[in-house]
C-alpha atoms as a PDB file:
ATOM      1  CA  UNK A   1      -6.618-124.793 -25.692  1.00  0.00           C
ATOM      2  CA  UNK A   2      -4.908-123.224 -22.938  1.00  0.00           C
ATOM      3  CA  UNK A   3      -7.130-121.325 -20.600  1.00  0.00           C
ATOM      4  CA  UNK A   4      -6.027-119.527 -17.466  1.00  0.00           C
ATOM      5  CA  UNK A   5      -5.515-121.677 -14.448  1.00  0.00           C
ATOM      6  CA  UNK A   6      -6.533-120.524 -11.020  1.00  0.00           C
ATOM      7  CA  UNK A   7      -5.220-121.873  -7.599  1.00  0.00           C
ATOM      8  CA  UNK A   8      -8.139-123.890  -4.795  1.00  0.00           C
ATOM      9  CA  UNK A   9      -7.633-125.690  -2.168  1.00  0.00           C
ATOM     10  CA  UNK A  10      -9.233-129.283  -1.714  1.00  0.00           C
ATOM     11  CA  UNK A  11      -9.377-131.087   1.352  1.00  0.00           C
ATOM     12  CA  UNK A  12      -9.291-134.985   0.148  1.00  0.00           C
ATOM     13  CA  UNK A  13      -8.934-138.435   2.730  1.00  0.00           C
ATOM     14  CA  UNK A  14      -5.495-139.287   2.974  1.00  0.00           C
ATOM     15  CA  UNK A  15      -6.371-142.747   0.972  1.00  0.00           C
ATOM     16  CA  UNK A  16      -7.024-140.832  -1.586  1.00  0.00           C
ATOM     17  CA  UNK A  17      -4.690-138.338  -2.218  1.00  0.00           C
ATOM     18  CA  UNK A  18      -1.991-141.772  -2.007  1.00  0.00           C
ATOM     19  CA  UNK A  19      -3.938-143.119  -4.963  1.00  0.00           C
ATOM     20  CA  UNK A  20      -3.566-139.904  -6.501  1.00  0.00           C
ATOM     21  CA  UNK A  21       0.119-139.477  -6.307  1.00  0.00           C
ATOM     22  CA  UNK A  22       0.619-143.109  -7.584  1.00  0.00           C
ATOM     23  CA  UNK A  23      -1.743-142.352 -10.735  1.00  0.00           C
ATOM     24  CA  UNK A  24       0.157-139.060 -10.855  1.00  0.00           C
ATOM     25  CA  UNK A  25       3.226-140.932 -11.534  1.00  0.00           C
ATOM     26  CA  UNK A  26       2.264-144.107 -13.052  1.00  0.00           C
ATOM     27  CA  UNK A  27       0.658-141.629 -16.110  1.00  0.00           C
ATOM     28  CA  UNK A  28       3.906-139.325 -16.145  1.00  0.00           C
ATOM     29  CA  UNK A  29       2.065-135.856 -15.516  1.00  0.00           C
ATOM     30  CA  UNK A  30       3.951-133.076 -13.974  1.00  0.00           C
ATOM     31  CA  UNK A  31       1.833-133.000 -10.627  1.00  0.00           C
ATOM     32  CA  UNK A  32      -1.444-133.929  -8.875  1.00  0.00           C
ATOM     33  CA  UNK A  33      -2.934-130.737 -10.103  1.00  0.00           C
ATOM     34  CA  UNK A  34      -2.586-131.866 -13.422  1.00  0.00           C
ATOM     35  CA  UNK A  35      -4.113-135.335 -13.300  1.00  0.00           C
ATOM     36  CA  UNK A  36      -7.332-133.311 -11.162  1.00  0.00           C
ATOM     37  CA  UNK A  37      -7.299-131.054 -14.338  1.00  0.00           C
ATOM     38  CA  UNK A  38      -7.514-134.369 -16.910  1.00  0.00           C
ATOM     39  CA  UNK A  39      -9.925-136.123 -14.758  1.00  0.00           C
ATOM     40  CA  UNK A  40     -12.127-132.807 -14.386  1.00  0.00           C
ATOM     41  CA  UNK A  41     -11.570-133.046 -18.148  1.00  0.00           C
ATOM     42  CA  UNK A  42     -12.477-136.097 -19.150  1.00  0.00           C
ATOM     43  CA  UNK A  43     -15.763-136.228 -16.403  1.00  0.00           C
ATOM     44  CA  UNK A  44     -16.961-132.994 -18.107  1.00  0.00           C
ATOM     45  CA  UNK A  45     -16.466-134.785 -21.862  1.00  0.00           C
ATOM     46  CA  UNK A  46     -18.621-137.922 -20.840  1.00  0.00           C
ATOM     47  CA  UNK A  47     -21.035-135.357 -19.567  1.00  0.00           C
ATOM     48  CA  UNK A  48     -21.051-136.240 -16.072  1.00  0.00           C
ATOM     49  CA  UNK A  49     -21.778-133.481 -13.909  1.00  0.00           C
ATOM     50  CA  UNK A  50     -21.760-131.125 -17.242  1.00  0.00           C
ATOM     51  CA  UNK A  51     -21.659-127.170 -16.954  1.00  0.00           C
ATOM     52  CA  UNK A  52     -23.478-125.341 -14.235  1.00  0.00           C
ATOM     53  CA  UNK A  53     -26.229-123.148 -15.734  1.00  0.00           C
ATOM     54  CA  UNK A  54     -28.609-122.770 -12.993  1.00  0.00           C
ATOM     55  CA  UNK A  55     -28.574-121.016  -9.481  1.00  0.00           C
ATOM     56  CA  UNK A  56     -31.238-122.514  -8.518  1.00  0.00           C
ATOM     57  CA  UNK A  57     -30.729-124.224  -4.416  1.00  0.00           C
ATOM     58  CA  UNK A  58     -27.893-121.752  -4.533  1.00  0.00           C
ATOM     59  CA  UNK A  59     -29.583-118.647  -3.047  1.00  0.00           C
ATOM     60  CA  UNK A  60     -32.159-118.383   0.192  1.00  0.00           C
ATOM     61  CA  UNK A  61     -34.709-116.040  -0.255  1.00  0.00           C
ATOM     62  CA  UNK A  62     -36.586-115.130   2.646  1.00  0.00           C
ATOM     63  CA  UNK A  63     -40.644-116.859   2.107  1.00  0.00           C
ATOM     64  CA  UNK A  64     -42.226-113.985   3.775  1.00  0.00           C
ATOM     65  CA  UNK A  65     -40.245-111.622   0.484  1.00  0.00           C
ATOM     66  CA  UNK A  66     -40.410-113.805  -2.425  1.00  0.00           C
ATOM     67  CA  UNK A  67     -40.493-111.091  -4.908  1.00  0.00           C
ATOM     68  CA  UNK A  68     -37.076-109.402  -2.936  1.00  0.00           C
ATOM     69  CA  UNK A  69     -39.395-105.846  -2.398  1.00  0.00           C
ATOM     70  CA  UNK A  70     -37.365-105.045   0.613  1.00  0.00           C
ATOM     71  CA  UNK A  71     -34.179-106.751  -0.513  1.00  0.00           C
ATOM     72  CA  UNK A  72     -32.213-103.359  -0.543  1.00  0.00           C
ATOM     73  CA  UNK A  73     -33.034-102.485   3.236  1.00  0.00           C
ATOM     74  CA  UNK A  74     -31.784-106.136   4.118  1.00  0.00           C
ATOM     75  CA  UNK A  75     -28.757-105.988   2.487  1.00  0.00           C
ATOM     76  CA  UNK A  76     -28.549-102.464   3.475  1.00  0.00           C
ATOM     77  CA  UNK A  77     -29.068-103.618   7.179  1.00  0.00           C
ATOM     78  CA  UNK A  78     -25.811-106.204   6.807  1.00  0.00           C
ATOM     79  CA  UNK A  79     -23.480-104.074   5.522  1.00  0.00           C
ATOM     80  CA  UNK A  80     -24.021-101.158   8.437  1.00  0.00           C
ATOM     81  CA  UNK A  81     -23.282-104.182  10.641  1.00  0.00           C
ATOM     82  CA  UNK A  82     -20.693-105.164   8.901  1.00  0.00           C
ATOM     83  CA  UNK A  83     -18.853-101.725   9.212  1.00  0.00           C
ATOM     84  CA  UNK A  84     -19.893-100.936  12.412  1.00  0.00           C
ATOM     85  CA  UNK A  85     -17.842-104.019  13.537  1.00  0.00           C
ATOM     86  CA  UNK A  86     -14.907-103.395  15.294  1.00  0.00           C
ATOM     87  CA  UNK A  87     -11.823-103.756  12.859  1.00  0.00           C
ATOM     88  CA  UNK A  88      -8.045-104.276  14.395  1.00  0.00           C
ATOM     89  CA  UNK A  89      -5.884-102.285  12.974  1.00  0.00           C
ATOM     90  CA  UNK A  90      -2.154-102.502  12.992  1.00  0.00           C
ATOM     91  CA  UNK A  91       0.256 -99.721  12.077  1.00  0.00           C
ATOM     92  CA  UNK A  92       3.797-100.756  10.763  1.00  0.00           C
ATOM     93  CA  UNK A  93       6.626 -99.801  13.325  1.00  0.00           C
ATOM     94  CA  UNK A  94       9.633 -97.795  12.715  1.00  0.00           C
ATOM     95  CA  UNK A  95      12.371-100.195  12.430  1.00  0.00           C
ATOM     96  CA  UNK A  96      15.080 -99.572  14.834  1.00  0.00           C
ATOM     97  CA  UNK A  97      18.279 -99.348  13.326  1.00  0.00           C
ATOM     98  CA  UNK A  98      21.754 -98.603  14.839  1.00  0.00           C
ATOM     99  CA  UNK A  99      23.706 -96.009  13.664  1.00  0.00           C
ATOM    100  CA  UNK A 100      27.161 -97.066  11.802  1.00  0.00           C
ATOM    101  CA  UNK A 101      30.356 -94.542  12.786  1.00  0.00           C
ATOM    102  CA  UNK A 102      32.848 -94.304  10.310  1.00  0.00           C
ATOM    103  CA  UNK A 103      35.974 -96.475  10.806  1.00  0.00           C
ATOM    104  CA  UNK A 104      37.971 -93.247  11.012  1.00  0.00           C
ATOM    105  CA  UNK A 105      36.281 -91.759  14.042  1.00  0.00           C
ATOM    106  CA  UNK A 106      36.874 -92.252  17.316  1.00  0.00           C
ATOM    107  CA  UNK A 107      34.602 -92.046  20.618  1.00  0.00           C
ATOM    108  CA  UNK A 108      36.342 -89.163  22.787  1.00  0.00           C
ATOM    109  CA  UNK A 109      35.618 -89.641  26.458  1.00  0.00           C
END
């Protein structure tokens, strides 16, 4: 059961990421990303914390728009501020290079 793996990045007390390491090598497993992965595992199989099927506490809607009727012009509104932000740029340079003369040829002068 191999599923694709994706890369995050967790932010842990240093007491704990210690206690990881050791359990990562007291149980043998390749690297602290794989002991997260069997205790994710394992949590999910005892059903703690099971599978997240609702949004619900996820999402603000605004009270005085609870059925989202003027939804469009809002998000409308933050993506024309969005774009009218000012964006930096940056253009690659030419790369100055020196030119090589061939061993044979001599400067006159």
């Amino acid at each position: 059961m191999s599923k694709t793996k994706r890369a995050i990045s967790v932010t842990l007390d240093a007491d704990n990421i210690t206690w990881l390491k050791g359990r990562a090598g007291a149980t043998g497993v390749r690297s602290v990303s794989e002991l997260l992965d069997q205790i994710v595992r394992a949590a999910r199989k005892l059903g703690r914390g099971g599978p997240s099927t609702s949004v619900i506490g996820t999402v603000d809607i605004d009270p005085q728009d609870p059925l989202l009727a003027h939804a469009d012009a809002v998000v409308r509104a933050m993506v024309d501020k969005s774009i009218g932000r000012p964006m930096m740029v940056k253009e690659a340079g030419s790369e100055y290079r020196v030119q090589r003369r061939s061993p044979g040829k001599r400067r006159r002068g």
